[in-house]
Protein backbone atom coordinates (compact mmCIF):
# COMPACT_ATOMS: atom_id res chain seq x y z
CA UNK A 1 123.18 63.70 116.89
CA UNK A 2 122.81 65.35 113.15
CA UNK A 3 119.34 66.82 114.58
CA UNK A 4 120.96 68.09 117.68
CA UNK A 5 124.23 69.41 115.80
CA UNK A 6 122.28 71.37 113.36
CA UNK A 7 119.72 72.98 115.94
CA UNK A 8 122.35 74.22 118.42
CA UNK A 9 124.45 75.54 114.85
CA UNK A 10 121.48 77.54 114.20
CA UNK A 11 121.05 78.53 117.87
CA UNK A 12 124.61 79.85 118.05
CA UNK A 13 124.67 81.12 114.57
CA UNK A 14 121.27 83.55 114.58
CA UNK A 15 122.35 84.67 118.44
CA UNK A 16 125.98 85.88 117.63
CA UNK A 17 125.21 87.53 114.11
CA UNK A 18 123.64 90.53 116.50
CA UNK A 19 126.82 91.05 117.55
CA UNK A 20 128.42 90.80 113.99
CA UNK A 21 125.91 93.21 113.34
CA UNK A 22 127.15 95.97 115.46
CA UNK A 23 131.29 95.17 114.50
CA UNK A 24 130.22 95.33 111.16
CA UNK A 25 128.31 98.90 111.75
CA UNK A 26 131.45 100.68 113.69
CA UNK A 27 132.95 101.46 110.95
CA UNK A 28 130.49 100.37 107.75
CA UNK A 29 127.29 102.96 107.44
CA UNK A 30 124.42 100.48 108.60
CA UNK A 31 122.47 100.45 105.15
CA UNK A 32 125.25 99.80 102.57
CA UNK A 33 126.60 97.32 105.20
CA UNK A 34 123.02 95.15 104.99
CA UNK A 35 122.51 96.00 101.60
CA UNK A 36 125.78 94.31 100.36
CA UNK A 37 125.34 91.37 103.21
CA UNK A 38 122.17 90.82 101.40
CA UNK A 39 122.83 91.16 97.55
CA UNK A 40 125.95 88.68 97.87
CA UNK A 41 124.24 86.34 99.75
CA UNK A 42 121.08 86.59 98.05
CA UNK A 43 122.60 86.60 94.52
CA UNK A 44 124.50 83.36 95.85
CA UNK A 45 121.29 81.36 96.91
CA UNK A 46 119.29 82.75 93.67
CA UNK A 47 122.25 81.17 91.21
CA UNK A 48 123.14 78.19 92.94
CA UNK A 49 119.01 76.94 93.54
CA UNK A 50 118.62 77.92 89.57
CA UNK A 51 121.44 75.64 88.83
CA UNK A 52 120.28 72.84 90.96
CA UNK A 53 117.01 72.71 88.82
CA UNK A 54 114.94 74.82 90.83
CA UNK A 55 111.93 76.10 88.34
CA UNK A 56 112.41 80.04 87.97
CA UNK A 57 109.67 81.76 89.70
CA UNK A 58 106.73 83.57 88.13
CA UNK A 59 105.97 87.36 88.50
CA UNK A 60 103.58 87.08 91.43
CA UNK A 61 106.44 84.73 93.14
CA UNK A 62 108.56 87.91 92.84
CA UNK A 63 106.04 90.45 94.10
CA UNK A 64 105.46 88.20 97.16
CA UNK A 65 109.30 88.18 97.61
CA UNK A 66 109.28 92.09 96.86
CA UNK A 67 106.63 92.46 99.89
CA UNK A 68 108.36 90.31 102.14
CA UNK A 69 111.55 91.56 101.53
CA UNK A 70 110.64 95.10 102.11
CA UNK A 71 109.39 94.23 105.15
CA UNK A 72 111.35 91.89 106.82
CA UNK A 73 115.35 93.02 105.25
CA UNK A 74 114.76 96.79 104.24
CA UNK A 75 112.27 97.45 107.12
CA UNK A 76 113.40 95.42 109.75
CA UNK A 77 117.04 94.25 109.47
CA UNK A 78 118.09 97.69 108.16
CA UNK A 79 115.95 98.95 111.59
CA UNK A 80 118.03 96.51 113.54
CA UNK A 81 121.82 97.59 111.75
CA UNK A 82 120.97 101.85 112.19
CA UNK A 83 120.00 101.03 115.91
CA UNK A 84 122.92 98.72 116.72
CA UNK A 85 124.78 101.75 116.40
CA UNK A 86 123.67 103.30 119.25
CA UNK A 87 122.22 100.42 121.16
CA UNK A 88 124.19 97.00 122.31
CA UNK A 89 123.63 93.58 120.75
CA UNK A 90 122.62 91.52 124.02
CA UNK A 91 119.56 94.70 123.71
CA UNK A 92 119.21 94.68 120.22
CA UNK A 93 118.24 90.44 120.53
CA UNK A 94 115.81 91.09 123.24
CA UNK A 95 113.63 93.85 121.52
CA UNK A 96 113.50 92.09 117.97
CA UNK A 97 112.64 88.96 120.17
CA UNK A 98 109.29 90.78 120.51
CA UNK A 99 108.39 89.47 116.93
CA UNK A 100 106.69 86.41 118.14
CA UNK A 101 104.02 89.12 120.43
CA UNK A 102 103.81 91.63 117.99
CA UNK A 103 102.35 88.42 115.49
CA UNK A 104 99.81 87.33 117.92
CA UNK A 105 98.65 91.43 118.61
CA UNK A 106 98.85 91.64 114.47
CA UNK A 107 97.21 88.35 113.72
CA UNK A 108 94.50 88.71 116.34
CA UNK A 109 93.27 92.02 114.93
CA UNK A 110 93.31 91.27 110.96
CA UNK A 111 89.90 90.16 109.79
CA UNK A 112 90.14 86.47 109.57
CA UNK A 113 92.98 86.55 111.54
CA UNK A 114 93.95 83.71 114.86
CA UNK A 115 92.37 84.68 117.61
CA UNK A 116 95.15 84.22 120.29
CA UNK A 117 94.48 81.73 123.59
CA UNK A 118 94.65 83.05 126.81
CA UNK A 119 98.13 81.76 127.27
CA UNK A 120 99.03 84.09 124.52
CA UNK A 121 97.10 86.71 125.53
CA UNK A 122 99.29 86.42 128.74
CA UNK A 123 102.92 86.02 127.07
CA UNK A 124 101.78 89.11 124.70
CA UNK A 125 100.87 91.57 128.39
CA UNK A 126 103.99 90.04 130.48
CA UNK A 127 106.65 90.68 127.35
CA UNK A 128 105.85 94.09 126.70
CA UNK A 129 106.05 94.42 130.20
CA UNK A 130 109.67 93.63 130.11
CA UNK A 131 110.37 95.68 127.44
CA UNK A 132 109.30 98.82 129.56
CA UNK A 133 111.63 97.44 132.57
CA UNK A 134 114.57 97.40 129.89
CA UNK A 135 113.64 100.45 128.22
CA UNK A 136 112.28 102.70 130.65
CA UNK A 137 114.15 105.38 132.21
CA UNK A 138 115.61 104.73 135.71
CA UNK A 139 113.51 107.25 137.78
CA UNK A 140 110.84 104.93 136.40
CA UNK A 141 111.89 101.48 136.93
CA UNK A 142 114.85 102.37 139.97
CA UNK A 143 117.12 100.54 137.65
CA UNK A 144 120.02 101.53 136.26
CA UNK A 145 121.38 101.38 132.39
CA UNK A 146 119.08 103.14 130.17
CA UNK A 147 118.81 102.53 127.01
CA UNK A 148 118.94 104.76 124.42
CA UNK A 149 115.60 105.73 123.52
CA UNK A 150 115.32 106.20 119.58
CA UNK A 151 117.06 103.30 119.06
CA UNK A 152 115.45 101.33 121.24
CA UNK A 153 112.16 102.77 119.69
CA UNK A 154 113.64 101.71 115.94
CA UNK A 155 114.08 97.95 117.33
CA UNK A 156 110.54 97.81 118.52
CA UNK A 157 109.14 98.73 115.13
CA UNK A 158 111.90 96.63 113.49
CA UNK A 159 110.12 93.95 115.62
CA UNK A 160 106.84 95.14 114.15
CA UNK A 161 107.54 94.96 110.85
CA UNK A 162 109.24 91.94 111.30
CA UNK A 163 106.18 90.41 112.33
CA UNK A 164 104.42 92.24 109.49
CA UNK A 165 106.24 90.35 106.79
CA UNK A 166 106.45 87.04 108.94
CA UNK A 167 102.35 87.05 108.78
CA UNK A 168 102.29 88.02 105.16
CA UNK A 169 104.62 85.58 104.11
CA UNK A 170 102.54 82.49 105.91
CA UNK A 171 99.73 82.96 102.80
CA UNK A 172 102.18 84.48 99.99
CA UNK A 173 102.60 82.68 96.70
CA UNK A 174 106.35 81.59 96.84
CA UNK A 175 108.59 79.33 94.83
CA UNK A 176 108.41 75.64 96.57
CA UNK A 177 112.15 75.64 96.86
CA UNK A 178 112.43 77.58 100.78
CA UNK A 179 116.29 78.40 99.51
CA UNK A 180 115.17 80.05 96.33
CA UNK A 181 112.61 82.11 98.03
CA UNK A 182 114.97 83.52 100.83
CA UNK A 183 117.74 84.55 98.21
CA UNK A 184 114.89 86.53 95.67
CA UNK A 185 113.80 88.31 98.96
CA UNK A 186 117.84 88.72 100.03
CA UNK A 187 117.74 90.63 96.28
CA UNK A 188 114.98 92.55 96.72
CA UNK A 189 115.79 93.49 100.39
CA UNK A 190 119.50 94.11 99.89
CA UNK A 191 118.82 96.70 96.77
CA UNK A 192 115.94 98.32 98.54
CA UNK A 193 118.90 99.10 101.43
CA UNK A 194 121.84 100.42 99.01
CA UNK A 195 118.42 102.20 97.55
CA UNK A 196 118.25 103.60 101.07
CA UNK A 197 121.92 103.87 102.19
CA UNK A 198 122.27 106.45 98.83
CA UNK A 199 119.30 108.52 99.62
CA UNK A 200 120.24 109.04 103.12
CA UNK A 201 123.92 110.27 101.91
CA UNK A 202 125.67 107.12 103.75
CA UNK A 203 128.22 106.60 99.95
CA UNK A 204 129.73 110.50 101.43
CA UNK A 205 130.01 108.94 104.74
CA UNK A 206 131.58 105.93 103.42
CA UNK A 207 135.78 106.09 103.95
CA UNK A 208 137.21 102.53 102.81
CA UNK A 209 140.70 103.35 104.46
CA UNK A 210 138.70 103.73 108.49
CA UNK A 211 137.01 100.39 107.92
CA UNK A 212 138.59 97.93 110.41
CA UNK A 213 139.45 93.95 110.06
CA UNK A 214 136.67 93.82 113.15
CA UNK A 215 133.75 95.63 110.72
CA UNK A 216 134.97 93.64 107.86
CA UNK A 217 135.21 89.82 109.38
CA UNK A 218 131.31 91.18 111.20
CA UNK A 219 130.13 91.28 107.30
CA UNK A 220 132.19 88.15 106.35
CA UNK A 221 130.20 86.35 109.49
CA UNK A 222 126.86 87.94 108.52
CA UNK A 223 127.13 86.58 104.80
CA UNK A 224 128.36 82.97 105.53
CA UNK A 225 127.06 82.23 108.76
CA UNK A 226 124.30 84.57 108.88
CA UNK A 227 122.84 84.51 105.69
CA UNK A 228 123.95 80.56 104.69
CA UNK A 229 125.15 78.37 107.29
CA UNK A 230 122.74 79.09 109.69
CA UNK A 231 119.37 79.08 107.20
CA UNK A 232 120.32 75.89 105.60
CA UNK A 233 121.01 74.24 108.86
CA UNK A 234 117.47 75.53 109.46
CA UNK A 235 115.46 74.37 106.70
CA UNK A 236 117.53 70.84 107.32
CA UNK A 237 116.57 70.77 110.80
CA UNK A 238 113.09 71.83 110.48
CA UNK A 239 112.18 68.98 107.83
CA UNK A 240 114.46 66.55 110.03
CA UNK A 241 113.03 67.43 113.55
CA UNK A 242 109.35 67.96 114.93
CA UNK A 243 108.39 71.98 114.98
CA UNK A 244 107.69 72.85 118.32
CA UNK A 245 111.82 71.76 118.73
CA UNK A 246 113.13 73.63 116.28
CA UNK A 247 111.14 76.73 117.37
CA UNK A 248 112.94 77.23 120.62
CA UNK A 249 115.69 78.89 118.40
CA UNK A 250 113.18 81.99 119.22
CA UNK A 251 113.83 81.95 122.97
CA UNK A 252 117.25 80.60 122.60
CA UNK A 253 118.48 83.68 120.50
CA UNK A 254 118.37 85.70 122.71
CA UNK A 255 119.94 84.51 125.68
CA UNK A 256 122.50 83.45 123.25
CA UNK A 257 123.20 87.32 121.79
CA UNK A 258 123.46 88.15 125.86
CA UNK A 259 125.96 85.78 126.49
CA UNK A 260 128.07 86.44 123.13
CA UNK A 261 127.94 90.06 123.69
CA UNK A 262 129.19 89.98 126.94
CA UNK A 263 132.10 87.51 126.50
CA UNK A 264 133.47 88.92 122.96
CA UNK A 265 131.73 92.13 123.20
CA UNK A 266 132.70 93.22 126.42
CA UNK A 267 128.90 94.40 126.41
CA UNK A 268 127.27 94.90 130.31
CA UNK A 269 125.40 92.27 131.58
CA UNK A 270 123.05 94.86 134.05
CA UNK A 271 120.45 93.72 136.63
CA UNK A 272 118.18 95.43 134.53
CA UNK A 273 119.06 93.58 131.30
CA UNK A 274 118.77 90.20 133.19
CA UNK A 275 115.72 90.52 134.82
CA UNK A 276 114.46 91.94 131.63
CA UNK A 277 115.66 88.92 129.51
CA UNK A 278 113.85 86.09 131.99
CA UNK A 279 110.58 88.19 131.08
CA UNK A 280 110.84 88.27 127.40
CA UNK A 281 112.26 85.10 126.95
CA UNK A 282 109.79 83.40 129.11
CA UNK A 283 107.16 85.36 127.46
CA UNK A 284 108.31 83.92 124.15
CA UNK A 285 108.37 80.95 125.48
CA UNK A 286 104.97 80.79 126.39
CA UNK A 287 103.87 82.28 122.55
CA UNK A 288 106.09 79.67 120.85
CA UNK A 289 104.75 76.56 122.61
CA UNK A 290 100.98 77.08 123.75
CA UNK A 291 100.22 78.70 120.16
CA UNK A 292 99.18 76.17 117.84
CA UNK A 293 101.28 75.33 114.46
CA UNK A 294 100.07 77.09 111.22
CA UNK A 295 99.89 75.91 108.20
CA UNK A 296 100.22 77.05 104.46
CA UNK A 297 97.60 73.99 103.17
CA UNK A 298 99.30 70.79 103.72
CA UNK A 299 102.78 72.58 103.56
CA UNK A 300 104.61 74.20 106.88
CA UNK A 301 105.60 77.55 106.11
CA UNK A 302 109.56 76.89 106.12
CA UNK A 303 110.84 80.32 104.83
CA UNK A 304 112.41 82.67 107.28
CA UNK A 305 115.43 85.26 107.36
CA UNK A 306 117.15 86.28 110.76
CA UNK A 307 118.78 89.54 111.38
């Protein structure tokens, strides 16, 4: 029951904060919005590990998390906040749940790299495929609901990098302590977005008496559920349950961000976005259970943010 309570927490948690994501960006400019989301919560798992007794990491521990950070919170989960301005959630889940395909294309291609199976070789061809039903424009795919194109085309490299940092951080030298770890990258990723949010004139943009209770409780939900609830339930569930279980929180998402969106977001549910969904998440599906479990030595690789 603890197993099952913890997996369907993170299930619920990591599909709804896409929607928390785009409250939070109606009235918050998208970079400050992660940046802060990131800095409290990061500062907050940094402090509370050291306390425990957690050793303090070493300079190459903090490159790593500088690398992987970049990637995976500036790159990507900034990516993911500009686009959710323009794009739903329920579409927003889908397209980053190309992270999985983009790992096999990335992992495939790097010297010394996995070369994927042919069930993975099939997942990676029929995912994409959805993507262009869900992206392309109507005359194309005699659908309709198009999607808007630049932000569709930010999710896809948010996806990318995503991957990117997801691949790196499988050999990086990291602190032991998976908690410690995410909240140095949280640091690194949440000033490299302030970093951002100034240079791209968001402070001018930013009017504290138009921010609504909706944008404000998004954040709130982001930081505690988001950013804590939802990874410790994780790392619990991962070291209490067998892998390929826990991993269906990677096809699960996304259905879950559809269904979220559309009852509290009053998003569309479209023929298009359906038909869409059963070909990514199947896709994923396929990735996440016919490609075989890496390992970092005799250690699983345990450390992993979500949007």
């Amino acid at each position: 029951m603890a197993i099952w309570t913890a997996l369907v927490a993170v299930w619920i948690v990591w599909g709804s904060t896409y929607l928390a994501i785009r409250f939070a960006v109606e009235t918050i400019p998208p970079f400050l919005m992660a940046g802060t989301r990131f800095l409290f919560a990061g500062g907050v798992l940094y402090i509370w590990r050291v306390l425990a007794g957690d050793q303090k990491p070493e300079k190459v521990e903090w490159r790593s998390a500088a690398i992987v950070g970049s990637l995976m919170l500036l790159g990507a989960n900034g990516g993911v906040s500009w686009a959710e301005q323009y794009v739903v959630s329920s579409v927003a889940a889908l397209l980053v749940a190309l992270a999985p395909m983009w790992m096999v294309v990335i992992d495939g291609l790097v010297p010394g790299g996995r070369k994927p199976n042919r069930w993975a070789v099939l997942g990676v061809v029929v995912g994409f495929g959805g993507v262009v039903l869900l992206v392309g424009p109507s005359q194309l795919t005699g659908l309709h609901g198009d999607v808007d194109p630049i932000g569709a085309g930010v999710l896809v490299l948010a996806s990318f990098l995503w991957a990117s940092g997801s691949l790196y951080n499988r050999g990086a030298q990291l602190p032991k302590s998976p908690l410690l770890g995410t909240g140095m990258q949280m640091l690194v990723g949440g000033a490299g977005l302030i970093l951002l949010g100034t240079l791209s004139g968001e402070w001018g943009r930013l009017d504290i008496s138009t921010i609504t209770m909706q944008s404000v409780w998004g954040l709130v939900y982001l930081i505690v559920f988001g950013s804590w609830v939802g990874f410790v339930a994780y790392i619990w569930v991962l070291r209490a349950a067998p892998t390929p279980l826990v991993s269906t929180y990677a096809y699960v998402n996304p259905l879950v961000a559809i269904t979220v969106g559309s009852l509290i977001g009053s998003e569309p549910v479209t023929t298009r976005l359906l038909l869409a969904a059963a070909i990514i998440v199947s896709s994923v599906a396929i990735i996440t259970i016919t490609q075989p479990i890496r390992r970092k030595g005799n250690k699983k690789v345990t450390t992993v943010v979500r949007p």
